[in-house]
C-alpha atoms as a PDB file:
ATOM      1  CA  UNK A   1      83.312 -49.246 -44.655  1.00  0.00           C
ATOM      2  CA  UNK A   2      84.156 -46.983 -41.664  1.00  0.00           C
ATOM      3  CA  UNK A   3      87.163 -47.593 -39.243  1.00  0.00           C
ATOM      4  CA  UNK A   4      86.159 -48.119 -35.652  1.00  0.00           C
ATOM      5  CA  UNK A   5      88.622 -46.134 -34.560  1.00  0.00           C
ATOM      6  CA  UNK A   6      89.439 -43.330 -36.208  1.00  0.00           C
ATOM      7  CA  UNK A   7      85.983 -43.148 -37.746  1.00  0.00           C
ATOM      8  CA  UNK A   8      87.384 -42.906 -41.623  1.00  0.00           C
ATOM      9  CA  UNK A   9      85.518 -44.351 -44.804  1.00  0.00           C
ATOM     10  CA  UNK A  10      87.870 -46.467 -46.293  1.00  0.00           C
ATOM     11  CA  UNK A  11      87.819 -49.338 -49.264  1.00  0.00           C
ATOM     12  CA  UNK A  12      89.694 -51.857 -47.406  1.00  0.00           C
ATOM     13  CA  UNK A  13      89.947 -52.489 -43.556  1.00  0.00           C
ATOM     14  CA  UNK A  14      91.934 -54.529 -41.293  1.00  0.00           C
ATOM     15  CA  UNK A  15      91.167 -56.934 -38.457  1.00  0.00           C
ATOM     16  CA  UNK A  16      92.378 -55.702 -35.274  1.00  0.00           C
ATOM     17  CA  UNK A  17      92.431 -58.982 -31.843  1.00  0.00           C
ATOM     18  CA  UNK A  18      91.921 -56.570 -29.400  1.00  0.00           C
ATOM     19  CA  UNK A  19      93.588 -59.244 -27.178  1.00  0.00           C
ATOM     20  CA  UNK A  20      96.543 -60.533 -29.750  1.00  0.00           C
ATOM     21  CA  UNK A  21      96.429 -63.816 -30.656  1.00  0.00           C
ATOM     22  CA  UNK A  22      99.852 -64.034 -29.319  1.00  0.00           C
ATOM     23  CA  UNK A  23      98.412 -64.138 -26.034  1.00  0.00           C
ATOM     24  CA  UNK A  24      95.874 -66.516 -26.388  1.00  0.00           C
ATOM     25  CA  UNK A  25      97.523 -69.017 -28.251  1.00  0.00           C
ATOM     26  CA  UNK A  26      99.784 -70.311 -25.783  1.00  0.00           C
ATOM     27  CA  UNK A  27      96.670 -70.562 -23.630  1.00  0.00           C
ATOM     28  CA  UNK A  28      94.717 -72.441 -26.617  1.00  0.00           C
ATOM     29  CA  UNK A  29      91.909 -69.849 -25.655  1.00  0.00           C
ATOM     30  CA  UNK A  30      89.719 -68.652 -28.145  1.00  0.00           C
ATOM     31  CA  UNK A  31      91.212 -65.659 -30.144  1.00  0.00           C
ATOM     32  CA  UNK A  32      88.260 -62.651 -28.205  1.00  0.00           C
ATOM     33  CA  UNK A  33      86.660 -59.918 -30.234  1.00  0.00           C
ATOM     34  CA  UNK A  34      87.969 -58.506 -32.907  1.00  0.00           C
ATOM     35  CA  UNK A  35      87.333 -54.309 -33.829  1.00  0.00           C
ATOM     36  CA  UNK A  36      87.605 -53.602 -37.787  1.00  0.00           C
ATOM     37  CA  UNK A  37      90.442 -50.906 -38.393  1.00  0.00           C
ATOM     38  CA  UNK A  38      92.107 -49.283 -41.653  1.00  0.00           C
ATOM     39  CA  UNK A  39      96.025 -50.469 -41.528  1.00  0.00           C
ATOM     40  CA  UNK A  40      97.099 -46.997 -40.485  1.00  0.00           C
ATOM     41  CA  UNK A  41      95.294 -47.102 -37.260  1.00  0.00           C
ATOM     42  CA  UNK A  42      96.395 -50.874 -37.180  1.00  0.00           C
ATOM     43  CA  UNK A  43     100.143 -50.198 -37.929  1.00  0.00           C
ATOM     44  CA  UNK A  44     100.146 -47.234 -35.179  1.00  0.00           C
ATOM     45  CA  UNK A  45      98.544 -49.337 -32.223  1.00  0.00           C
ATOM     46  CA  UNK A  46     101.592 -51.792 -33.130  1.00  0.00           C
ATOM     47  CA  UNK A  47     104.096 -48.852 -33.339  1.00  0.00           C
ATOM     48  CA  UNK A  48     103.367 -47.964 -29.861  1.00  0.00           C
ATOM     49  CA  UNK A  49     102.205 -50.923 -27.752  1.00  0.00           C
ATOM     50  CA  UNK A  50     103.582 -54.340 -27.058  1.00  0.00           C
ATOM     51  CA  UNK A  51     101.618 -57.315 -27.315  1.00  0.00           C
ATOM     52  CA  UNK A  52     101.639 -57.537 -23.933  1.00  0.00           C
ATOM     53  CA  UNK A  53     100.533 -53.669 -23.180  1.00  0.00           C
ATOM     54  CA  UNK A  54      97.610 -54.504 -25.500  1.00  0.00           C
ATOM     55  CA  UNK A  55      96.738 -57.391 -24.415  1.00  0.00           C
ATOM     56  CA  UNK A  56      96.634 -56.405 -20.489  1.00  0.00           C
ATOM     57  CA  UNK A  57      95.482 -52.906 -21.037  1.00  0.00           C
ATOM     58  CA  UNK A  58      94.379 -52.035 -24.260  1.00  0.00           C
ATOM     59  CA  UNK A  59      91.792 -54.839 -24.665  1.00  0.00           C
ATOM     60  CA  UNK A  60      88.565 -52.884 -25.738  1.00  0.00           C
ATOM     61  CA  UNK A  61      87.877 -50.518 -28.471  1.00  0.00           C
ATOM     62  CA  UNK A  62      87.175 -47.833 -25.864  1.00  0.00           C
ATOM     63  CA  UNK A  63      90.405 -48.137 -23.869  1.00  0.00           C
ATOM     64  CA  UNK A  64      92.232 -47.543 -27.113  1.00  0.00           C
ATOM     65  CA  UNK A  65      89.944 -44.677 -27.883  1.00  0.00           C
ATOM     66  CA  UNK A  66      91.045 -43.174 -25.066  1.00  0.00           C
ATOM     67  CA  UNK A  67      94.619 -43.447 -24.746  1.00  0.00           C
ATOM     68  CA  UNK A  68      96.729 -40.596 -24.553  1.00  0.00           C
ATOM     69  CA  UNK A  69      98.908 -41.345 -27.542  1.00  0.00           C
ATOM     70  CA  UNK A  70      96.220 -42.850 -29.631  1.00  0.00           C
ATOM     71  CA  UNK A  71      93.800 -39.925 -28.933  1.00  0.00           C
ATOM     72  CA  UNK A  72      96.733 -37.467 -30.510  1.00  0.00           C
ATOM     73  CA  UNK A  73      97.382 -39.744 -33.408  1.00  0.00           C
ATOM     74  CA  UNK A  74      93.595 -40.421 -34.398  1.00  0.00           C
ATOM     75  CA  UNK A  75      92.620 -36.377 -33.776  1.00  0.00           C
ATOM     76  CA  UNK A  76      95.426 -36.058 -36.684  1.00  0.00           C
ATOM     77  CA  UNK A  77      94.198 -38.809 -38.930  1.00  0.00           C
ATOM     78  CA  UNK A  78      90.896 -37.656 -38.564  1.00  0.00           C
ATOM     79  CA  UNK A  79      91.633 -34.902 -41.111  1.00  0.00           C
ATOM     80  CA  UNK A  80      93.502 -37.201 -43.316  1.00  0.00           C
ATOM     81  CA  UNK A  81      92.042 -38.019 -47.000  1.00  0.00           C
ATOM     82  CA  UNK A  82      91.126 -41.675 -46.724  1.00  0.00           C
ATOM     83  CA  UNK A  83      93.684 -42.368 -50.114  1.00  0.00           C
ATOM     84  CA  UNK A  84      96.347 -40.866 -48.625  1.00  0.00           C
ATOM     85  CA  UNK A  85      99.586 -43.059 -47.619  1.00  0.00           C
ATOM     86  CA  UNK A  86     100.162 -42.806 -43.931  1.00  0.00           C
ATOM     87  CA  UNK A  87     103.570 -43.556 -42.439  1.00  0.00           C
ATOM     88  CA  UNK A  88     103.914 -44.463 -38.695  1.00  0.00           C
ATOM     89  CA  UNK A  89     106.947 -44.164 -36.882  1.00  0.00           C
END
């Protein structure tokens, strides 16, 4: 299986709301798409946006592709052995 975002094979993925449910269930909306990420790319989108940020700006798989911090983070986890134990900070 291959992370949307930063384009990794990895065993396991995550499921990303690309607008959090958060925001949609106090509107009793339906929860929106959904992008397939490994937890590392997951945790690190949560590191560095609110719920809110994501939810207002951040709502595609191509915005987040292209975000200034993101872009740094996934051109270093690129290189990254798909095993190995990422912390986020």
């Amino acid at each position: 299986m291959q992370c949307e975002l930063c384009q990794r094979e990895m065993e396991r993925l995550t499921v990303h709301h690309l607008i959090p449910r958060q925001a949609v269930k106090r509107k009793k909306a339906e929860p929106g798409p959904t992008i397939d990420i490994c937890s590392a790319c997951h945790r690190q989108i949560h590191s560095l946006y609110s719920n809110n940020e994501l939810a207002k700006y951040l709502n595609t798989l191509e915005k987040l592709r292209n975000e200034p911090k993101m872009q740094k983070f996934l051109a270093w986890i690129e290189k990254q052995k798909p095993n190995k134990r990422i912390r986020v900070r």
